[in-house]
N, C-alpha and C. Protein backbone atom coordinates (compact mmCIF):
# COMPACT_ATOMS: atom_id res chain seq x y z
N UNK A 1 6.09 1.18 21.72
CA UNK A 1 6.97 1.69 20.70
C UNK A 1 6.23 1.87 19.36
N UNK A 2 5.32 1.07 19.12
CA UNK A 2 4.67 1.22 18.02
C UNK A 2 3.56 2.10 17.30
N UNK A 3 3.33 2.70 18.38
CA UNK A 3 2.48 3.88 18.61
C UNK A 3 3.41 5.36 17.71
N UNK A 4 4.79 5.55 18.53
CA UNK A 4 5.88 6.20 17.76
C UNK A 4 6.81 6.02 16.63
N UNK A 5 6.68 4.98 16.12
CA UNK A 5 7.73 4.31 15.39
C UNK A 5 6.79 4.11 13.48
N UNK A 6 6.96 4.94 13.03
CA UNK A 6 6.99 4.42 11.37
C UNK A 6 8.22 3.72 10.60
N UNK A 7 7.66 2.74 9.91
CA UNK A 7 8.66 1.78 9.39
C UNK A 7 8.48 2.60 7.79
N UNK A 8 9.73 3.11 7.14
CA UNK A 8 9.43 3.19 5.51
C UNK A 8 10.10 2.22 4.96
N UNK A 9 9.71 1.64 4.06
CA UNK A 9 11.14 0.70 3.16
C UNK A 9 10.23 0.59 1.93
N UNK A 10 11.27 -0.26 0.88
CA UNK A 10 11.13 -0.13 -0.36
C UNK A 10 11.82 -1.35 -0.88
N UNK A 11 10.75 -1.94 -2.34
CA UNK A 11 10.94 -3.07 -2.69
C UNK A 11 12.04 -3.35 -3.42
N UNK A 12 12.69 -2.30 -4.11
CA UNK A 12 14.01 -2.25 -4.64
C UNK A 12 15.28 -2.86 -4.31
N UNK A 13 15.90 -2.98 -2.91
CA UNK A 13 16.50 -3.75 -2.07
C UNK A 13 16.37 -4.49 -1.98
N UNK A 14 14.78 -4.79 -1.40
CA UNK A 14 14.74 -5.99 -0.37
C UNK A 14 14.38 -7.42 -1.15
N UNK A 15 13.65 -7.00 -2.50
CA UNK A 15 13.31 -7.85 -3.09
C UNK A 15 13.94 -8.10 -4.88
N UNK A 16 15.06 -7.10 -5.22
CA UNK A 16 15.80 -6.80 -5.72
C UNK A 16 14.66 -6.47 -7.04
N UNK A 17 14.24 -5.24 -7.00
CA UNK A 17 12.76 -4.93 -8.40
C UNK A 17 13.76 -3.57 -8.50
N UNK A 18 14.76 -3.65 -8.81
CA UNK A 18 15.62 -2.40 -9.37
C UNK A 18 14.66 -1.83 -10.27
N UNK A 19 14.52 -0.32 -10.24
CA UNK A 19 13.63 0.31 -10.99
C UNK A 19 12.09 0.29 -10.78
N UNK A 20 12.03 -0.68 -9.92
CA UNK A 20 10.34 -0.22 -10.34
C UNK A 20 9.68 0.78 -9.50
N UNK A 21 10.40 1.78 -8.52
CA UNK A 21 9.93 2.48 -7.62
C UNK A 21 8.91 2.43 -6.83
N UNK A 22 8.86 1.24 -5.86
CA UNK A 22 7.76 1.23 -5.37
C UNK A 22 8.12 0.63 -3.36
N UNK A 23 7.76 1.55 -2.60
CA UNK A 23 7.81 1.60 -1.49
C UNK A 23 6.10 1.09 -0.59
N UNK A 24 6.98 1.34 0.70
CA UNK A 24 5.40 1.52 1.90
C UNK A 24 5.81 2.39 2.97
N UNK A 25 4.89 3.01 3.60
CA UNK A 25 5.14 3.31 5.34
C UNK A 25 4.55 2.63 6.00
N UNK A 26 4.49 1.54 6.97
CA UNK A 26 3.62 1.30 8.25
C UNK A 26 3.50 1.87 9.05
N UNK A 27 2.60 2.95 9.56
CA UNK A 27 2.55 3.45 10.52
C UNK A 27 1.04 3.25 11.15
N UNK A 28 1.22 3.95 12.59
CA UNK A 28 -0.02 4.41 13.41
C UNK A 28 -0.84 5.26 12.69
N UNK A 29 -2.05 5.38 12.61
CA UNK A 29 -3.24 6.22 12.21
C UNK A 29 -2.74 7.69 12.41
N UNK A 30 -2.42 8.46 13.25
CA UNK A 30 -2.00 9.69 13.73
C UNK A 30 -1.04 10.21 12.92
N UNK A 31 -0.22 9.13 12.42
CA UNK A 31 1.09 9.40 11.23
C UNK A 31 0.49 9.44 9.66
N UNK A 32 -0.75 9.64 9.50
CA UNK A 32 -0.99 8.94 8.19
C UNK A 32 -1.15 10.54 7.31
N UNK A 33 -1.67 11.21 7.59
CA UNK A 33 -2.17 12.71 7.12
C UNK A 33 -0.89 13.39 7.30
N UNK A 34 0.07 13.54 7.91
CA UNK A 34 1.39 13.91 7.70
C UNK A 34 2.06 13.28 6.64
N UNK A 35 2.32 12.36 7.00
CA UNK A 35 3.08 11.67 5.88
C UNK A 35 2.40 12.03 3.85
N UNK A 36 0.76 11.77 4.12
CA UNK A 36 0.39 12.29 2.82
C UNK A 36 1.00 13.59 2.21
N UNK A 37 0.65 14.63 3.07
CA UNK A 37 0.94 15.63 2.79
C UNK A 37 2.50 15.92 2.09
N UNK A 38 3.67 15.03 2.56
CA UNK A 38 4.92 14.79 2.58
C UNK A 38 5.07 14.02 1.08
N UNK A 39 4.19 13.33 0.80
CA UNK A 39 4.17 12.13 -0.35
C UNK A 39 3.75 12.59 -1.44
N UNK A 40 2.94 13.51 -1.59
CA UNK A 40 1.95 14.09 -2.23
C UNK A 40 2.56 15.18 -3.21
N UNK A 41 3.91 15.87 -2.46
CA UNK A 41 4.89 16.11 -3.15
C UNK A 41 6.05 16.17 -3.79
N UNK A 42 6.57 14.76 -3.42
CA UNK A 42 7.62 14.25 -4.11
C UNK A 42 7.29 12.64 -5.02
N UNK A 43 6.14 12.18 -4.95
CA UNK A 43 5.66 10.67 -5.46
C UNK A 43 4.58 10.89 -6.37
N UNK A 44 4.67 9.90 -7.18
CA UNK A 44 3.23 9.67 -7.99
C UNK A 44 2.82 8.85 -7.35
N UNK A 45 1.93 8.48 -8.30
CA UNK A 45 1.10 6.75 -7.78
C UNK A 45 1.90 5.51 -8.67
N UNK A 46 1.87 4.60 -8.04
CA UNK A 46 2.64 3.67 -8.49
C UNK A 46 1.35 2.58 -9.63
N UNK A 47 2.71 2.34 -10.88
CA UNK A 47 1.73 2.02 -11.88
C UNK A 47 1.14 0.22 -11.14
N UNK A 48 0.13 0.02 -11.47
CA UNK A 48 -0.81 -1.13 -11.30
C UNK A 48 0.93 -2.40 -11.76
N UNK A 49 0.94 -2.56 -12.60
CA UNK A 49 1.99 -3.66 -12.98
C UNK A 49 2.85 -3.40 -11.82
N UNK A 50 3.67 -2.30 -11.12
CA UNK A 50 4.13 -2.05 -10.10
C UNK A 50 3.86 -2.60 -8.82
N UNK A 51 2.27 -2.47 -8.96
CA UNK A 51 1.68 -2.80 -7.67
C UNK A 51 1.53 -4.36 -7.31
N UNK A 52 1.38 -4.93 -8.71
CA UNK A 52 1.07 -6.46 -9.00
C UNK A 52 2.49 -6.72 -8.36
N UNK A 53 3.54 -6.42 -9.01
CA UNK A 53 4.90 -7.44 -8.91
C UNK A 53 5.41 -7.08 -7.61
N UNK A 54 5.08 -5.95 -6.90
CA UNK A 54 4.78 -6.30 -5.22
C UNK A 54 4.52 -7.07 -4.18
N UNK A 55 2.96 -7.36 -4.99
CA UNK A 55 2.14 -7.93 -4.15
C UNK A 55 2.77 -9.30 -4.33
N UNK A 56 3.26 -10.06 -5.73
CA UNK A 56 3.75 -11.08 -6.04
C UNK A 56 5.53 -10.96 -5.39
N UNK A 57 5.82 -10.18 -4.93
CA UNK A 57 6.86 -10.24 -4.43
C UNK A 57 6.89 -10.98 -3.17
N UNK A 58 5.93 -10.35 -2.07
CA UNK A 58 5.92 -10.30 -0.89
C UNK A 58 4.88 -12.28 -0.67
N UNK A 59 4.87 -12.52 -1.84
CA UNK A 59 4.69 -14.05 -2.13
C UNK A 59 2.78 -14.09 -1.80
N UNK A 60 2.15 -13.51 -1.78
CA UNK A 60 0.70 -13.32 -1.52
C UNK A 60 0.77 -12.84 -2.83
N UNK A 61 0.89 -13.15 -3.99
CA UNK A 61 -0.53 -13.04 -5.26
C UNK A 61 0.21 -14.34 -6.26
N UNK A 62 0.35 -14.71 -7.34
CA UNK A 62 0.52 -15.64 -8.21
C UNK A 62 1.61 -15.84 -8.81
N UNK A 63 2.37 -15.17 -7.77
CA UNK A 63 3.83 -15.41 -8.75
C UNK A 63 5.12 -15.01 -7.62
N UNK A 64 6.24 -15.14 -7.39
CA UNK A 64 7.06 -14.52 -7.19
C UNK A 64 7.74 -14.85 -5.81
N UNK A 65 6.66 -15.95 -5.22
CA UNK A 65 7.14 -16.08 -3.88
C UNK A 65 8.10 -17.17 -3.62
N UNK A 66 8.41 -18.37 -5.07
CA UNK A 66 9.36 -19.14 -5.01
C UNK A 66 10.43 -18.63 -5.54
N UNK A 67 10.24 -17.62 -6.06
CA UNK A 67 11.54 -16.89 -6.44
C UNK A 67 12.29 -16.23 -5.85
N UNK A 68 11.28 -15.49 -5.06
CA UNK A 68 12.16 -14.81 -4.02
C UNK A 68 12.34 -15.36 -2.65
N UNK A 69 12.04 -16.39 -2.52
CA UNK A 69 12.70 -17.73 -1.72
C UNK A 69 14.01 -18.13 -1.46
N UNK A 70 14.12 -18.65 -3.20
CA UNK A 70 15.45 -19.04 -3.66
C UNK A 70 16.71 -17.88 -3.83
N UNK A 71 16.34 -16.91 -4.17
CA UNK A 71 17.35 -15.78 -4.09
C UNK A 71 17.73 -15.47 -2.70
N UNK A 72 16.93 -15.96 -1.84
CA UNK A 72 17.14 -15.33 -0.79
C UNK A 72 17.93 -16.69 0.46
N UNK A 73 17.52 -18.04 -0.43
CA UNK A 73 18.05 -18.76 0.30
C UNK A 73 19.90 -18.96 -0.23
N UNK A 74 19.52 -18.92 -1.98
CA UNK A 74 21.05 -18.52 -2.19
C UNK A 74 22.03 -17.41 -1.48
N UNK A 75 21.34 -16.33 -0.97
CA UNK A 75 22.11 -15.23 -0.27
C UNK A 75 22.53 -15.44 0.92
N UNK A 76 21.63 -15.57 1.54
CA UNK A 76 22.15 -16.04 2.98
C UNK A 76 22.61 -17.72 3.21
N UNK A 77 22.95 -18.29 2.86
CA UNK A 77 23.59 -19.21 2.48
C UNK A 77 24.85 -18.89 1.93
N UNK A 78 25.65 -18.37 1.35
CA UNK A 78 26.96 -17.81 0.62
C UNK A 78 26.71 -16.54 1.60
N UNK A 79 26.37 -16.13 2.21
CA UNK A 79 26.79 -14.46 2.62
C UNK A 79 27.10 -15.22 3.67
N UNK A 80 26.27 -15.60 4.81
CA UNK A 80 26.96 -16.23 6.25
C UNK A 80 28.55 -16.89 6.34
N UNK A 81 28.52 -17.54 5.17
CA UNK A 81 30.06 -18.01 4.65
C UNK A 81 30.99 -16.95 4.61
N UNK A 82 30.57 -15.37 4.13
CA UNK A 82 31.49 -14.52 3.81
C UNK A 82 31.31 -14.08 4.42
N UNK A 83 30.67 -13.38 5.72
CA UNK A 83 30.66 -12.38 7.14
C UNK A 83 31.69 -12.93 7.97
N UNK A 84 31.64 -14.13 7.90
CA UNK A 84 32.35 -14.97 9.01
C UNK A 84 33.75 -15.04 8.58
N UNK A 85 34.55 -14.95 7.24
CA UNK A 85 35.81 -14.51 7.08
C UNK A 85 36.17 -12.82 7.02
N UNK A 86 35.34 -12.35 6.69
CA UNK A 86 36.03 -11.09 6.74
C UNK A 86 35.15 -9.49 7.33
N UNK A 87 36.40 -8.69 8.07
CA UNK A 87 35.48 -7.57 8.73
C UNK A 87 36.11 -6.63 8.39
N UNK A 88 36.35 -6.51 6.87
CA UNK A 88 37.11 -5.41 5.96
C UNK A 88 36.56 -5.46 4.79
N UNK A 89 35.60 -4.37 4.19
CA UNK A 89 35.45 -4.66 2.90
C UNK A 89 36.24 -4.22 1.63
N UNK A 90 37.26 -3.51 2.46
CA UNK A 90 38.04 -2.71 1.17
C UNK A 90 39.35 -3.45 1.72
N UNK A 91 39.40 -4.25 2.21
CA UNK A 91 40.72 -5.58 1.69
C UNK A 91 40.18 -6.80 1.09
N UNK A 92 38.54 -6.89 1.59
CA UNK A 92 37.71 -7.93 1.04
C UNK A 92 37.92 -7.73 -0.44
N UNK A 93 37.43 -6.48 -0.93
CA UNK A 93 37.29 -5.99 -2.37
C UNK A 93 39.19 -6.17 -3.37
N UNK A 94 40.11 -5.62 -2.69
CA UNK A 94 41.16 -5.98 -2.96
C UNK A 94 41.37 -7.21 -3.63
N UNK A 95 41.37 -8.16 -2.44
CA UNK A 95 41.30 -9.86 -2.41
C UNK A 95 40.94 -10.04 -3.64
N UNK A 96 39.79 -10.01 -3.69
CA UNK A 96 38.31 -10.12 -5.05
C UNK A 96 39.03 -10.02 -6.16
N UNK A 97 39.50 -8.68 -6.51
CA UNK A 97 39.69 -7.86 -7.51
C UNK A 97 41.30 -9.12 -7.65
N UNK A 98 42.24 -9.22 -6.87
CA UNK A 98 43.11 -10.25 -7.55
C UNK A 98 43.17 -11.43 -7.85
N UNK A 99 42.39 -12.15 -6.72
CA UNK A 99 41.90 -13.56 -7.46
C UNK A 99 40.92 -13.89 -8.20
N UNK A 100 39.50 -13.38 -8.20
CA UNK A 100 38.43 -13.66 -9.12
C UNK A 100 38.54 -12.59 -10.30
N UNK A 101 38.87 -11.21 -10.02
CA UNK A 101 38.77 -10.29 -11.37
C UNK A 101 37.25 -9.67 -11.09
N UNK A 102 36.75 -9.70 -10.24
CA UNK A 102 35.72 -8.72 -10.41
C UNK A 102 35.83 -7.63 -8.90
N UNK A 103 35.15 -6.80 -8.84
CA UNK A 103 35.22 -6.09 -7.89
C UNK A 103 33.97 -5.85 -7.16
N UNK A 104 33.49 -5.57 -5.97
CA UNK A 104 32.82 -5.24 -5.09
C UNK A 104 32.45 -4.03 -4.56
N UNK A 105 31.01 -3.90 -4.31
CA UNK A 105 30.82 -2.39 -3.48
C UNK A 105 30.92 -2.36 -2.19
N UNK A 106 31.85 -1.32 -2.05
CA UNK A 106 32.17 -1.82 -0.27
C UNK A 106 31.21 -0.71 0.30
N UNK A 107 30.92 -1.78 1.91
CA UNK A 107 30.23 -1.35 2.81
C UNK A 107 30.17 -0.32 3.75
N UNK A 108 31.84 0.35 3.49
CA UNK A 108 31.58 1.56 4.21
C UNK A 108 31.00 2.53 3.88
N UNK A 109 30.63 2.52 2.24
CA UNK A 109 30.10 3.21 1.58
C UNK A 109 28.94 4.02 2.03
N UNK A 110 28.19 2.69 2.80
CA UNK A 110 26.59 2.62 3.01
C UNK A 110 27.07 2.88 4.95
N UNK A 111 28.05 2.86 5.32
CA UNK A 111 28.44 2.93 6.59
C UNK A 111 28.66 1.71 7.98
N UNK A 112 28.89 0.61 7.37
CA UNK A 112 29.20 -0.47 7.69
C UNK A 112 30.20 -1.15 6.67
N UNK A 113 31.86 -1.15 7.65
CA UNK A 113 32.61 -1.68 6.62
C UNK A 113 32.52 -3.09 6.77
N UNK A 114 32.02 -3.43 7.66
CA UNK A 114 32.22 -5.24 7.59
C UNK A 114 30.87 -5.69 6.41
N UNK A 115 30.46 -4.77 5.61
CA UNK A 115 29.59 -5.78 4.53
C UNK A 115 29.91 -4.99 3.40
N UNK A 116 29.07 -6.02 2.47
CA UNK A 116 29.30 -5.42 0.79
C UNK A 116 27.99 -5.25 -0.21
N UNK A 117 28.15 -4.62 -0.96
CA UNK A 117 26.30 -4.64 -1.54
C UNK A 117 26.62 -5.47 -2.53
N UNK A 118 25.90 -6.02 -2.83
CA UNK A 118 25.59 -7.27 -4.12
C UNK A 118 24.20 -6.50 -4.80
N UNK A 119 24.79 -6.84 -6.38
CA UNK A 119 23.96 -6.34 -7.31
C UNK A 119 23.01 -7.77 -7.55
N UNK A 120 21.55 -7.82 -7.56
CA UNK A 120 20.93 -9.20 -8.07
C UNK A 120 20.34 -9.05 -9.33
N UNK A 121 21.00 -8.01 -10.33
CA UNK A 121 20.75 -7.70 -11.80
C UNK A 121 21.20 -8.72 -12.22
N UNK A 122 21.45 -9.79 -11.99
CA UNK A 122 21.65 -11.06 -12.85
C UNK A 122 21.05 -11.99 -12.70
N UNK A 123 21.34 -13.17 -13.02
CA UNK A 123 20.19 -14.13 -13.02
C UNK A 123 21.05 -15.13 -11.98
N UNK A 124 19.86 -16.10 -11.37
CA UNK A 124 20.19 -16.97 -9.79
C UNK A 124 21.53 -17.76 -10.18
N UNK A 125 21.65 -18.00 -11.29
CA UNK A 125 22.77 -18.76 -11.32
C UNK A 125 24.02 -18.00 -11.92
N UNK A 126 23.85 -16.78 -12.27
CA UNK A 126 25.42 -16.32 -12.66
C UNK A 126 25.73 -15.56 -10.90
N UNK A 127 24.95 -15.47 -9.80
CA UNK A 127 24.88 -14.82 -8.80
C UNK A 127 25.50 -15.63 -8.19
N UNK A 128 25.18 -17.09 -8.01
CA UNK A 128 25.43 -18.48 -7.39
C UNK A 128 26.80 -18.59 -7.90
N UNK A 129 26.93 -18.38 -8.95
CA UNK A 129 28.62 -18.56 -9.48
C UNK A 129 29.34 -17.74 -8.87
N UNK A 130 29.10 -15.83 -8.74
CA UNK A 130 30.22 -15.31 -8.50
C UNK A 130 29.95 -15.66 -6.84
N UNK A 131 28.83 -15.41 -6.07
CA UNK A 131 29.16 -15.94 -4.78
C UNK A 131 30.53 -17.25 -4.19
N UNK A 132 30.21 -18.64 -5.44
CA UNK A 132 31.11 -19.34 -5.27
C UNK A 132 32.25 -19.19 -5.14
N UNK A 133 32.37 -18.31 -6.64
CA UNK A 133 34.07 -17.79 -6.77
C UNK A 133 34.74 -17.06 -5.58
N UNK A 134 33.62 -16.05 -4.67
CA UNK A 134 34.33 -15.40 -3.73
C UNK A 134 34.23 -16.43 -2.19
N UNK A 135 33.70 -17.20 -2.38
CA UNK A 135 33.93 -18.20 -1.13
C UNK A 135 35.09 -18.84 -1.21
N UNK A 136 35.42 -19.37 -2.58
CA UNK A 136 36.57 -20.04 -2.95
C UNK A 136 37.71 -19.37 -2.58
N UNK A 137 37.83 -18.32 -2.92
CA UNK A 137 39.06 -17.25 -2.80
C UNK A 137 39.01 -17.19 -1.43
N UNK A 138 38.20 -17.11 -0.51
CA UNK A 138 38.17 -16.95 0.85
C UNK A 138 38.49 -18.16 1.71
N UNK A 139 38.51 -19.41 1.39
CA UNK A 139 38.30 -20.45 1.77
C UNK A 139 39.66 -20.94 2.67
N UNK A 140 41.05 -20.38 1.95
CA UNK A 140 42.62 -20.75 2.21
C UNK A 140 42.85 -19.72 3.29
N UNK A 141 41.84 -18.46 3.64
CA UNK A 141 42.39 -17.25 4.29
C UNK A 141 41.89 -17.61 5.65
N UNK A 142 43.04 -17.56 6.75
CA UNK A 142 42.16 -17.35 7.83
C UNK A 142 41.44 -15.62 8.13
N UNK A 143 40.54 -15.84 9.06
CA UNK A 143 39.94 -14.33 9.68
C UNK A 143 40.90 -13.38 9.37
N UNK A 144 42.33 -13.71 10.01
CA UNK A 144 43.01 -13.03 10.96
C UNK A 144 43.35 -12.11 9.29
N UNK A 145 43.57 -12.69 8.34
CA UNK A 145 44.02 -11.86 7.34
C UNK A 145 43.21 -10.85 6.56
N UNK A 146 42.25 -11.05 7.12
CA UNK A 146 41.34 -10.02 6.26
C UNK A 146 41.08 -8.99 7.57
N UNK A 147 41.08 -8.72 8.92
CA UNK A 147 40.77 -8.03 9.55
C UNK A 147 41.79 -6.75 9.34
């Protein structure tokens, strides 16, 4: 499979670097001169500070790998809590919006309604809070009411 298969992704998501535009492809050798050609006209080069807070992302250079540890152990930690009550995100978001006051991006958006996107433009602990708040609100509901 790996022979056929290019992986693209991007650090924006995965490691929450909103803005800094900076991706990869893994591919096979055979894929590599296509893809340039493809890149060459829609991308620049990504600035060096870009490239640093990457490399420090992916926890291989001097910074960044206990951080993105902890964000990530806070997430999945509070998210497993919230998959497991609900497989609606636009009654999930409802819910939200009347007991905590904030609202949610729902997942059908992105084409999966059983999830929600979370913004990590904030800092670990105002993230840790609203996670709480929506566990809390979830906590009295069985499944059956959110399906």
């Amino acid at each position: 499979m790996w022979d056929r298969t290019p992986t693209v992704n991007g650090f924006s998501k995965t490691f929450a670097m909103t803005g800094w535009r900076l991706g990869y492809i893994a591919c096979p050798k055979h894929f590599v001169a296509a893809f340039g050609k493809i890149q060459s006209q829609f991308t620049s080069g990504a600035s060096s500070i870009s490239q640093k807070a990457g490399v420090a992302a992916l926890g291989i250079g001097y910074a960044g790998g206990e951080a993105v540890s902890t964000m990530y152990s806070i997430d999945h930690h509070h998210l497993a809590t919230l998959h497991k009550k609900f497989k609606n995100s636009e009654k999930l978001n409802t819910l939200a919006q009347v007991i905590t006051w904030f609202a949610l991006v729902l997942g059908s958006a992105f084409g999966d309604d059983s999830c929600i996107r979370i913004s990590y433009d904030e800092s670990l602990t105002n993230l840790k809070t609203t996670m709480e708040r929506i566990k809390k609100a979830l906590i009295p509901l069985s499944s059956d009411a959110l399906v």
